[in-house]
Protein backbone atom coordinates (compact mmCIF):
# COMPACT_ATOMS: atom_id res chain seq x y z
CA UNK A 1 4.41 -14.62 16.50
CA UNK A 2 2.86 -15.37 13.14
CA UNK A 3 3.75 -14.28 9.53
CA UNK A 4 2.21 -11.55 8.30
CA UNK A 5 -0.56 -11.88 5.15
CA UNK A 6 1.22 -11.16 1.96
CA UNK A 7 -0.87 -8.82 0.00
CA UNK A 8 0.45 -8.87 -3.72
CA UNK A 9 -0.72 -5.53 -5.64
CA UNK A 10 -0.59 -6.32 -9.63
CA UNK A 11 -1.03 -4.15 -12.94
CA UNK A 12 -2.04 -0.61 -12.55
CA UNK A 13 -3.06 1.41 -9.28
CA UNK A 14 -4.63 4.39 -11.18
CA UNK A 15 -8.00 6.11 -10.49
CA UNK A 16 -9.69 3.86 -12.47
CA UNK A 17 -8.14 0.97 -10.56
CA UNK A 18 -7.88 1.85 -7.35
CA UNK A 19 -11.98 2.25 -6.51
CA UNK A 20 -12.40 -1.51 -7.03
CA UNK A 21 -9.41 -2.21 -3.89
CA UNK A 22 -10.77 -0.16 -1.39
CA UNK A 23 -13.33 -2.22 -0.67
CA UNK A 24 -11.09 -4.87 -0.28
CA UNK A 25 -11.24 -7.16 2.69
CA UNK A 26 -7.53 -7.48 4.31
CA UNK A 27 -6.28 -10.53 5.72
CA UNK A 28 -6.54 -10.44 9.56
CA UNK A 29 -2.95 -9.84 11.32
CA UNK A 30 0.54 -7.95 10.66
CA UNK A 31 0.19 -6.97 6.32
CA UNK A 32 3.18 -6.85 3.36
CA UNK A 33 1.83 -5.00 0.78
CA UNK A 34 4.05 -6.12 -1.82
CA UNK A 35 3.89 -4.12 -5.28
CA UNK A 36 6.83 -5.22 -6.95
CA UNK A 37 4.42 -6.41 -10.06
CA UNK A 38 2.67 -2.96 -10.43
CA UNK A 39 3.02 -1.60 -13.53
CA UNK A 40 1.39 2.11 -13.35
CA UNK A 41 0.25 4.22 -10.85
CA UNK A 42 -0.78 7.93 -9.84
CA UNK A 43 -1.99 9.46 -6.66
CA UNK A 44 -4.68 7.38 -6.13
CA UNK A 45 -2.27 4.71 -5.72
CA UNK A 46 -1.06 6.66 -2.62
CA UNK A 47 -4.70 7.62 -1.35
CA UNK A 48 -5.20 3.51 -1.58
CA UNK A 49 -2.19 2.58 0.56
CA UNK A 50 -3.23 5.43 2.95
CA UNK A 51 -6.58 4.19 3.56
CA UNK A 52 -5.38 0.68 3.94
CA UNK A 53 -2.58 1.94 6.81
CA UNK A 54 -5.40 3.29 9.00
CA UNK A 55 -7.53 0.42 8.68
CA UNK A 56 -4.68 -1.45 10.15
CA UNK A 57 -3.60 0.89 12.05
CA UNK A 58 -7.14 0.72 13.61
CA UNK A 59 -7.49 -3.02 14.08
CA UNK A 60 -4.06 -2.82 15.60
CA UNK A 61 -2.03 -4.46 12.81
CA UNK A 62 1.21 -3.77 11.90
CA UNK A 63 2.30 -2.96 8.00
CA UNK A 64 5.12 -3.17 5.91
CA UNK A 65 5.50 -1.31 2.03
CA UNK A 66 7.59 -3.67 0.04
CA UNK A 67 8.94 -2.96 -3.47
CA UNK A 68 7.41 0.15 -3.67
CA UNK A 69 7.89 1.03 -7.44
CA UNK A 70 9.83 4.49 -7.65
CA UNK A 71 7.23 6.40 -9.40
CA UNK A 72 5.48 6.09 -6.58
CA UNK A 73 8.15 6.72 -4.31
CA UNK A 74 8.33 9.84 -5.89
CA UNK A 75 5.20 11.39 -5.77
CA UNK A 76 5.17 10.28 -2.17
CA UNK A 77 8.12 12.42 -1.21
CA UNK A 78 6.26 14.88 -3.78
CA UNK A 79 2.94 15.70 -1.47
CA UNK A 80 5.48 15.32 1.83
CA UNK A 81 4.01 12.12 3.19
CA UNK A 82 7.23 9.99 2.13
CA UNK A 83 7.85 9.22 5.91
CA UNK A 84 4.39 8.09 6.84
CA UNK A 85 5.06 4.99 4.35
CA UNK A 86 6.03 2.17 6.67
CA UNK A 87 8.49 0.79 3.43
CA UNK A 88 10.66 -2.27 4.20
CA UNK A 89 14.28 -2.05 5.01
């Protein structure tokens, strides 16, 4: 089975941010979002990871949350969707 794609998130994930990732190709395969360098985020930062789950989820990849930063943790568990976040062990 191969690796999955590392996808490092960097700097802020903030509405003015987050418009310019959504577009974002993903690697093809099993995804790590890692976003143990971001620096700020808000909901949109959630609304971004969201959309990217169900693209994978569509194309049938798996996904992993990885250094989720707890800000973001928190507003997660906030608006109830805390256990849809596929977050590393």
């Amino acid at each position: 089975m191969a690796e999955p794609s590392v996808v490092k998130l960097e700097g802020a994930l903030t509405l003015e941010t987050v418009t310019a990732c959504l577009g974002r190709a993903l690697p093809a395969g099993d995804l790590v979002f890692d976003l143990g360098s971001v620096t700020r985020v808000d909901s949109s930062a959630l609304a971004l990871l969201l959309a990217w789950l169900r693209r994978a989820k569509a194309r049938g990849s798996a996904v992993e949350l990885r250094a989720l930063p707890e800000p973001l943790l928190a507003l997660a568990r906030l608006y109830g969707i805390d256990t849809l976040l596929p977050l590393a062990a």
